[in-house]
Protein backbone atom coordinates (compact mmCIF):
# COMPACT_ATOMS: atom_id res chain seq x y z
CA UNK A 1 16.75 -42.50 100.04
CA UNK A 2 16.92 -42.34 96.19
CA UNK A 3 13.96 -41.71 94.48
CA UNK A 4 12.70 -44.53 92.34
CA UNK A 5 9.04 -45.63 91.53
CA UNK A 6 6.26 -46.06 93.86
CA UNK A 7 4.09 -48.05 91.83
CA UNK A 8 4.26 -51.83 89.80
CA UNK A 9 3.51 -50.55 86.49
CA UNK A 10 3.26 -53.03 83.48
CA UNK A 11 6.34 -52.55 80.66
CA UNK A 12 8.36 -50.65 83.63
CA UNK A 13 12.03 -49.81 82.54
CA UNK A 14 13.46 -50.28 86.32
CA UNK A 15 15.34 -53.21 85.21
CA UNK A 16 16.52 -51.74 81.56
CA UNK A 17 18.15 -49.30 82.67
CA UNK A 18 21.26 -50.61 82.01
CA UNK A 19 20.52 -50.36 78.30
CA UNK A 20 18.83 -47.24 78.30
CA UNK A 21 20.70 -44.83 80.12
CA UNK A 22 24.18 -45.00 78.33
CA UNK A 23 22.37 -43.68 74.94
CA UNK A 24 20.45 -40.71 76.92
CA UNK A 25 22.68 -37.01 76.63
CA UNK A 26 24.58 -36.18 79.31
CA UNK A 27 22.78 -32.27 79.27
CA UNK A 28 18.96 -32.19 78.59
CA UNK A 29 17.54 -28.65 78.56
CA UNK A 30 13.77 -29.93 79.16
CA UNK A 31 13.31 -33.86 79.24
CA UNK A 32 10.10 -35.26 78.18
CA UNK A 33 8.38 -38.34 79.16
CA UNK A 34 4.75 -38.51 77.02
CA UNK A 35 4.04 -42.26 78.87
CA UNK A 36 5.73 -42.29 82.21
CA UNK A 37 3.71 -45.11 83.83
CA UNK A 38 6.41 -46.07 86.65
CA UNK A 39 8.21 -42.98 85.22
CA UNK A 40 11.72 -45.23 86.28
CA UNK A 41 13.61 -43.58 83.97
CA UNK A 42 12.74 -40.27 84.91
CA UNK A 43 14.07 -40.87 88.64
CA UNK A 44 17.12 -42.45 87.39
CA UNK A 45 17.63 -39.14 86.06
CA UNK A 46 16.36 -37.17 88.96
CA UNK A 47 18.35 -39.22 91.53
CA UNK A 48 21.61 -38.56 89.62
CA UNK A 49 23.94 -35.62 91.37
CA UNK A 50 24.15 -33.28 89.72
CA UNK A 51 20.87 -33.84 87.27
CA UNK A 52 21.28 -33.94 83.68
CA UNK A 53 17.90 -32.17 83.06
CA UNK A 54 17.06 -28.87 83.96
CA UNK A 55 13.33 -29.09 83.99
CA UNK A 56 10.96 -31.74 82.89
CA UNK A 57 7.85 -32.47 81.89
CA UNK A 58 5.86 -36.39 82.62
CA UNK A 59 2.35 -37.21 81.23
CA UNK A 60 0.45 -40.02 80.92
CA UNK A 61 -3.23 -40.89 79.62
CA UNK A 62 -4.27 -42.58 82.67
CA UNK A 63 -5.70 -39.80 84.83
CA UNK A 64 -5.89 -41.28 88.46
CA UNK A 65 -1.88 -42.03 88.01
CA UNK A 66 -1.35 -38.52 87.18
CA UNK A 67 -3.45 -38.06 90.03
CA UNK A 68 -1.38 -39.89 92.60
CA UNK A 69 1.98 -38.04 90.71
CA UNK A 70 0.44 -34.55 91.50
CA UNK A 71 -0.67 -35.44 94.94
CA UNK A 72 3.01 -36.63 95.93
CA UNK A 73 4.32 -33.66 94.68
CA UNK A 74 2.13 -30.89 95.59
CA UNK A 75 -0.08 -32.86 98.92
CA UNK A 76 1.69 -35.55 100.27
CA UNK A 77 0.69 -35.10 103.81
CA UNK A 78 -2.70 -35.38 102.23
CA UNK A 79 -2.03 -38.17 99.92
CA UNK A 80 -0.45 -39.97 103.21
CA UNK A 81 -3.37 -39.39 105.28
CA UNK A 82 -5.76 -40.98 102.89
CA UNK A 83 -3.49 -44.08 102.51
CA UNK A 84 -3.59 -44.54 106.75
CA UNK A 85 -7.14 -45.44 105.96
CA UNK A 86 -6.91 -48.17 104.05
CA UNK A 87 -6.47 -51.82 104.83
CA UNK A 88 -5.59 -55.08 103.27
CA UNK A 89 -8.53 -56.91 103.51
CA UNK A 90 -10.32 -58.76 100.73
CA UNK A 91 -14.23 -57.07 101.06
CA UNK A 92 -12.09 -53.47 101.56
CA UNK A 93 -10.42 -53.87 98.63
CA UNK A 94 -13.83 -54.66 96.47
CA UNK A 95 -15.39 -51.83 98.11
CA UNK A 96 -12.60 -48.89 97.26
CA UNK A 97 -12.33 -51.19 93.57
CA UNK A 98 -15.80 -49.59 92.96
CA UNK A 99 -15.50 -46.41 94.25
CA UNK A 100 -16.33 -43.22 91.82
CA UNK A 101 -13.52 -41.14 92.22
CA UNK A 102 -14.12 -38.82 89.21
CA UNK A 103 -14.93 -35.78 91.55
CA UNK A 104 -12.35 -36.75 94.46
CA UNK A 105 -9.28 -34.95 95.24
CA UNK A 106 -6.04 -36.09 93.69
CA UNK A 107 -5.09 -36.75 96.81
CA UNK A 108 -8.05 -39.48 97.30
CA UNK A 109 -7.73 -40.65 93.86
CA UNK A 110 -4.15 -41.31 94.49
CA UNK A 111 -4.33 -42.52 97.03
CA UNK A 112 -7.05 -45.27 95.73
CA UNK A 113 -4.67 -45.94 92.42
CA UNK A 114 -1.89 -47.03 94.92
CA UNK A 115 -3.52 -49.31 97.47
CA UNK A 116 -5.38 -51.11 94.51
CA UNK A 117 -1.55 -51.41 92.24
CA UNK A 118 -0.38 -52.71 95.60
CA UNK A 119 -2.64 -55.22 96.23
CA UNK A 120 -4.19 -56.15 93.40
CA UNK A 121 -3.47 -58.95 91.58
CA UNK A 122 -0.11 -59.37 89.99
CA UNK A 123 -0.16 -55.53 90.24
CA UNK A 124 -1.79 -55.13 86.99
CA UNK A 125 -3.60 -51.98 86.25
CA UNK A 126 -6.43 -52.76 83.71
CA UNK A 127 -9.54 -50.93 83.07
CA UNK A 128 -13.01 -52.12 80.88
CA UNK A 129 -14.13 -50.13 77.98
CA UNK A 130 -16.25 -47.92 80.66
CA UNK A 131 -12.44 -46.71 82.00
CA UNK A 132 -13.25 -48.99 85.44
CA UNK A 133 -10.80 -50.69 87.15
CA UNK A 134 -11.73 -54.39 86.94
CA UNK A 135 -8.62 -56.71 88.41
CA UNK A 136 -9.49 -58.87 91.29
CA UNK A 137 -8.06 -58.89 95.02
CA UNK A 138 -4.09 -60.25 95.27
CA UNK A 139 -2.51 -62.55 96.64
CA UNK A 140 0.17 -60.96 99.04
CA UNK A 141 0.43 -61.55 102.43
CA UNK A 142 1.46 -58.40 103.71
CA UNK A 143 1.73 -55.86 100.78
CA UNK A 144 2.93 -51.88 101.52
CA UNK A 145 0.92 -49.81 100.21
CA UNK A 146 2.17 -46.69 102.19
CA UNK A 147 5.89 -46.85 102.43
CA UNK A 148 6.87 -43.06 103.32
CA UNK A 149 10.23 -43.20 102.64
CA UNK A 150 9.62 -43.85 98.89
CA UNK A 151 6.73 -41.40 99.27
CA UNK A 152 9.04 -39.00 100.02
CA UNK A 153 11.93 -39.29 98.24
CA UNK A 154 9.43 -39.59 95.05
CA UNK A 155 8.07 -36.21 95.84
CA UNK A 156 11.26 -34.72 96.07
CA UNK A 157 11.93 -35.60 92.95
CA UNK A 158 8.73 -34.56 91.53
CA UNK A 159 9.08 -30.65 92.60
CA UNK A 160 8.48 -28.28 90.03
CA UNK A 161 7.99 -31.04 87.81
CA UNK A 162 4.71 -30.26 84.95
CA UNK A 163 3.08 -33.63 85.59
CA UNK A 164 0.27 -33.21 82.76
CA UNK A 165 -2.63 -35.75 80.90
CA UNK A 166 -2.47 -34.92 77.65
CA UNK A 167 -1.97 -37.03 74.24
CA UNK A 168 1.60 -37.54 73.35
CA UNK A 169 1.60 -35.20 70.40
CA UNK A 170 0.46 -32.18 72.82
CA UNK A 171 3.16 -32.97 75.00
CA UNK A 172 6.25 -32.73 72.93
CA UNK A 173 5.13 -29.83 70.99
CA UNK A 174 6.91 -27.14 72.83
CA UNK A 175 10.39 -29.85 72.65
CA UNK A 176 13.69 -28.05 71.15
CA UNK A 177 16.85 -29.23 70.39
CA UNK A 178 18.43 -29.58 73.48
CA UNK A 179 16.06 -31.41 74.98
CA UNK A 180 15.71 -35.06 74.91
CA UNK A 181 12.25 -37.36 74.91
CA UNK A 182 11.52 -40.93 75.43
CA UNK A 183 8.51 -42.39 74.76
CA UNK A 184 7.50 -45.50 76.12
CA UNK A 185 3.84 -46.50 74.76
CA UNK A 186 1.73 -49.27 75.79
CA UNK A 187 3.53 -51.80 73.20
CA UNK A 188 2.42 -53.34 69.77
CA UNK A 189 0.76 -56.63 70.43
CA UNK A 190 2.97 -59.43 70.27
CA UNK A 191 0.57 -61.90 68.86
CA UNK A 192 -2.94 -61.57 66.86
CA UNK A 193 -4.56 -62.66 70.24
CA UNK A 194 -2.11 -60.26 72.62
CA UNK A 195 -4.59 -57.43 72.74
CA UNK A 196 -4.13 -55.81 76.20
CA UNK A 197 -3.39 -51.82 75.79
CA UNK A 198 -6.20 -50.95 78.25
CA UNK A 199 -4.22 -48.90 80.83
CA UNK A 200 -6.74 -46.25 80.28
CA UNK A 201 -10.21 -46.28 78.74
CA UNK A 202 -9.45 -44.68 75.19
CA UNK A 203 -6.20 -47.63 74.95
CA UNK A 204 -3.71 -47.32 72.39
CA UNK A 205 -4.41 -48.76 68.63
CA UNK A 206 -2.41 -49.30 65.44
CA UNK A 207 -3.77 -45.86 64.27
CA UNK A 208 -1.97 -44.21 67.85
CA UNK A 209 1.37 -46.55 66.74
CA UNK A 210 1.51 -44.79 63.28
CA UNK A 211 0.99 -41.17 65.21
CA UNK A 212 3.66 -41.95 67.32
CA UNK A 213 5.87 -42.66 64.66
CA UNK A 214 5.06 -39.47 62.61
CA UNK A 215 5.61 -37.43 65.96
CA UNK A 216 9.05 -39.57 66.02
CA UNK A 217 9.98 -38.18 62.54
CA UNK A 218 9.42 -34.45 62.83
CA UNK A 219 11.22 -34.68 66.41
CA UNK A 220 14.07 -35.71 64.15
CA UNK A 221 13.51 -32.95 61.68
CA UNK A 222 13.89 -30.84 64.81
CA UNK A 223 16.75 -32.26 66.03
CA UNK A 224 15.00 -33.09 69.42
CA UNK A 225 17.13 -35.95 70.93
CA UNK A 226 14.94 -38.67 71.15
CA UNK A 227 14.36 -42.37 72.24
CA UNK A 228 11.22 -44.98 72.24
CA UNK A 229 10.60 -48.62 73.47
CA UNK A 230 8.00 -51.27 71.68
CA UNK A 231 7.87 -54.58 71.15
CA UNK A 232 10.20 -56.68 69.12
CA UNK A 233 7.79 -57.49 66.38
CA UNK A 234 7.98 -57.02 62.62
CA UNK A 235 5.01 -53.66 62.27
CA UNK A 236 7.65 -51.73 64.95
CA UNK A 237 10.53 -52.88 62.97
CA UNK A 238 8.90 -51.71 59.67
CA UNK A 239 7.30 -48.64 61.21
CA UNK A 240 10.97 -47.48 62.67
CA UNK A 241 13.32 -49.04 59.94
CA UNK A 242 14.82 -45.42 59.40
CA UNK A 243 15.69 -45.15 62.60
CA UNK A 244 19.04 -46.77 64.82
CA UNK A 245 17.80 -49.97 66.62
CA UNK A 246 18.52 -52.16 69.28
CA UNK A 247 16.75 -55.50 70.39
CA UNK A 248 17.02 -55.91 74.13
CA UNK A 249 15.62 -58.39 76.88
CA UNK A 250 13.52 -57.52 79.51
CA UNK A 251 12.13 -60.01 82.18
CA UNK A 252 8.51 -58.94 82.63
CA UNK A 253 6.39 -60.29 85.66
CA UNK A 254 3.34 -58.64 85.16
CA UNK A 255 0.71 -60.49 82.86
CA UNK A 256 -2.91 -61.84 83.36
CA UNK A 257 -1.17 -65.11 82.08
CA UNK A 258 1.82 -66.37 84.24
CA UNK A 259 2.76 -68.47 81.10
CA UNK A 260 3.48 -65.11 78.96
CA UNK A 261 5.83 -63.64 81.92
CA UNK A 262 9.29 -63.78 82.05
CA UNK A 263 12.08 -62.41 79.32
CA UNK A 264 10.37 -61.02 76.44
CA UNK A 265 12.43 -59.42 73.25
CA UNK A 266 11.53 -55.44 73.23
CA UNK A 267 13.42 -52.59 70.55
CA UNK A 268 14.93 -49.57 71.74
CA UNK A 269 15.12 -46.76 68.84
CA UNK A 270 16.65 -43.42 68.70
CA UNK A 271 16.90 -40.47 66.42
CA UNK A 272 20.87 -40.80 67.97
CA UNK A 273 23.05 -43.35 67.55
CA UNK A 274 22.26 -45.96 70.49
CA UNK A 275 25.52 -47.04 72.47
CA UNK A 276 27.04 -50.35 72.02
CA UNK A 277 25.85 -49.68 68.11
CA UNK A 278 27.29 -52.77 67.25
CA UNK A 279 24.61 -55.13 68.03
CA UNK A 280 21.55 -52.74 66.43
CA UNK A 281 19.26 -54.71 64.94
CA UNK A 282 21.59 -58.11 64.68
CA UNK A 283 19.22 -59.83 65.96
CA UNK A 284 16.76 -61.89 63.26
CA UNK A 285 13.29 -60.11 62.40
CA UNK A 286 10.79 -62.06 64.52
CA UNK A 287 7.41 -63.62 63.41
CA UNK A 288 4.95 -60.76 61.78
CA UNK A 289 2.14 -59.73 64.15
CA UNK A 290 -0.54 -57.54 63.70
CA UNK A 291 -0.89 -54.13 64.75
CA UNK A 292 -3.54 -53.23 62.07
């Protein structure tokens, strides 16, 4: 089995990866993902024979998902073992909801982080300004949370892989030309009143877009090959309007409204020309909305 990701992360890239992978190099010394969430681009790459990086490097702010990442590569027997004790039952799934995992193994805490994606709601992963996971119990009928296949094709994948929590900036400090980077941060809201970036406590603000875009530029300066997604609204347009562009549709099935799923316009920007050039940013400039 292929590796590919074991959790139902929101703005996952499984489905554009059509779009993405034509513009990544075909050799990456170290390849850097500062926001891997479902990390589907990353296993893309790992699956490939022979790989096109040499080493690489995922992080991500949300520190029970890097949990579940480490325990799959370094403890899966353990990380399997906790999952065996879980069930799908509605009072189970408030009582591990408010369990304080903080001094747990990764194991245990990855363990948690995947039965509750699983069978959760929608799969949405959303935490209150006290970092607490706060989604209510699913719907599904008979969800797998422990499919060991996936498990362990995943942690294949993930060996000698530096699975980290830092911020972005930390991460891609060490990046040289050569290597290649793609960020993928929780997006720019799409409206004044689309606020969710809460897939960790400390979220991700206009002041973090603008950091991410400096970081973006001196990459460039480096000549690090590099690549980001956001949304398709005017401040990421303006912030990157320097850079190649491409809009792209994604459909999108996770949202706390079902009326906002379903195919939304995202960009795609490189310090590298993107392929199929052509089309960058032919599409028109949508409706201005606020990231300050």
């Amino acid at each position: 089995m292929k590796p590919k990701p074991v959790v139902k992360w929101a703005g996952g890239k499984a489905r554009l990866l059509g779009e993405i992978l034509p513009s990544v190099p075909a050799k990456i010394g170290t390849y850097y993902e500062p926001f891997c969430g479902g990390a589907a681009l990353f296993f893309a790459l790992a699956a490939e024979e022979p790989r096109r990086f040499k080493r690489a490097v995922i992080n991500d702010q949300n520190q029970e998902l890097v949990s579940l990442y480490r325990a799959i590569r370094d403890d899966l027997s353990g990380l399997i073992k906790e999952l065996r004790k879980f069930k799908h039952d509605r009072d189970f799934f408030y009582e591990v909801r408010g369990w304080d995992v903080k001094k747990a193994s990764e194991a245990k805490r990855g363990a948690r982080l995947l039965f509750l994606n699983k069978t959760c709601f929608n799969g949405l992963w959303r935490v209150n300004s006290k970092g607490l996971f706060n989604v209510p119990f699913g719907k599904y009928k008979n969800p797998n949370f422990l499919d060991e296949e996936a498990l362990e094709a995943a942690s294949r994948a993930l060996q000698d892989v530096d699975i980290r929590n830092e911020d972005f900036a930390e991460v891609t400090r060490a990046s040289k030309t050569g290597d290649f980077v793609y960020f993928d941060p929780p997006y720019a809201p799409v409206s004044r009143t689309a606020q969710f970036t809460s897939y960790a406590v400390d979220g991700f603000g206009p002041a973090d877009q603008e950091r991410l875009k400096d970081e973006f530029a001196r990459l460039r300066k480096k000549k690090v090959a590099s690549m980001l997604s956001n949304a398709d609204v005017a401040d990421v347009r303006a912030l990157y309007k320097d850079f190649p562009l491409r809009s792209v549709h994604a459909r999108r099935s996770i949202n706390s409204d079902i009326k906002k799923r379903g195919v939304v316009s995202e960009v795609i920007v490189s310090t590298l020309p993107i392929a199929h050039a052509e089309d960058a940013v032919s599409s028109p400039i949508p409706k201005r909305a606020a990231m300050r």
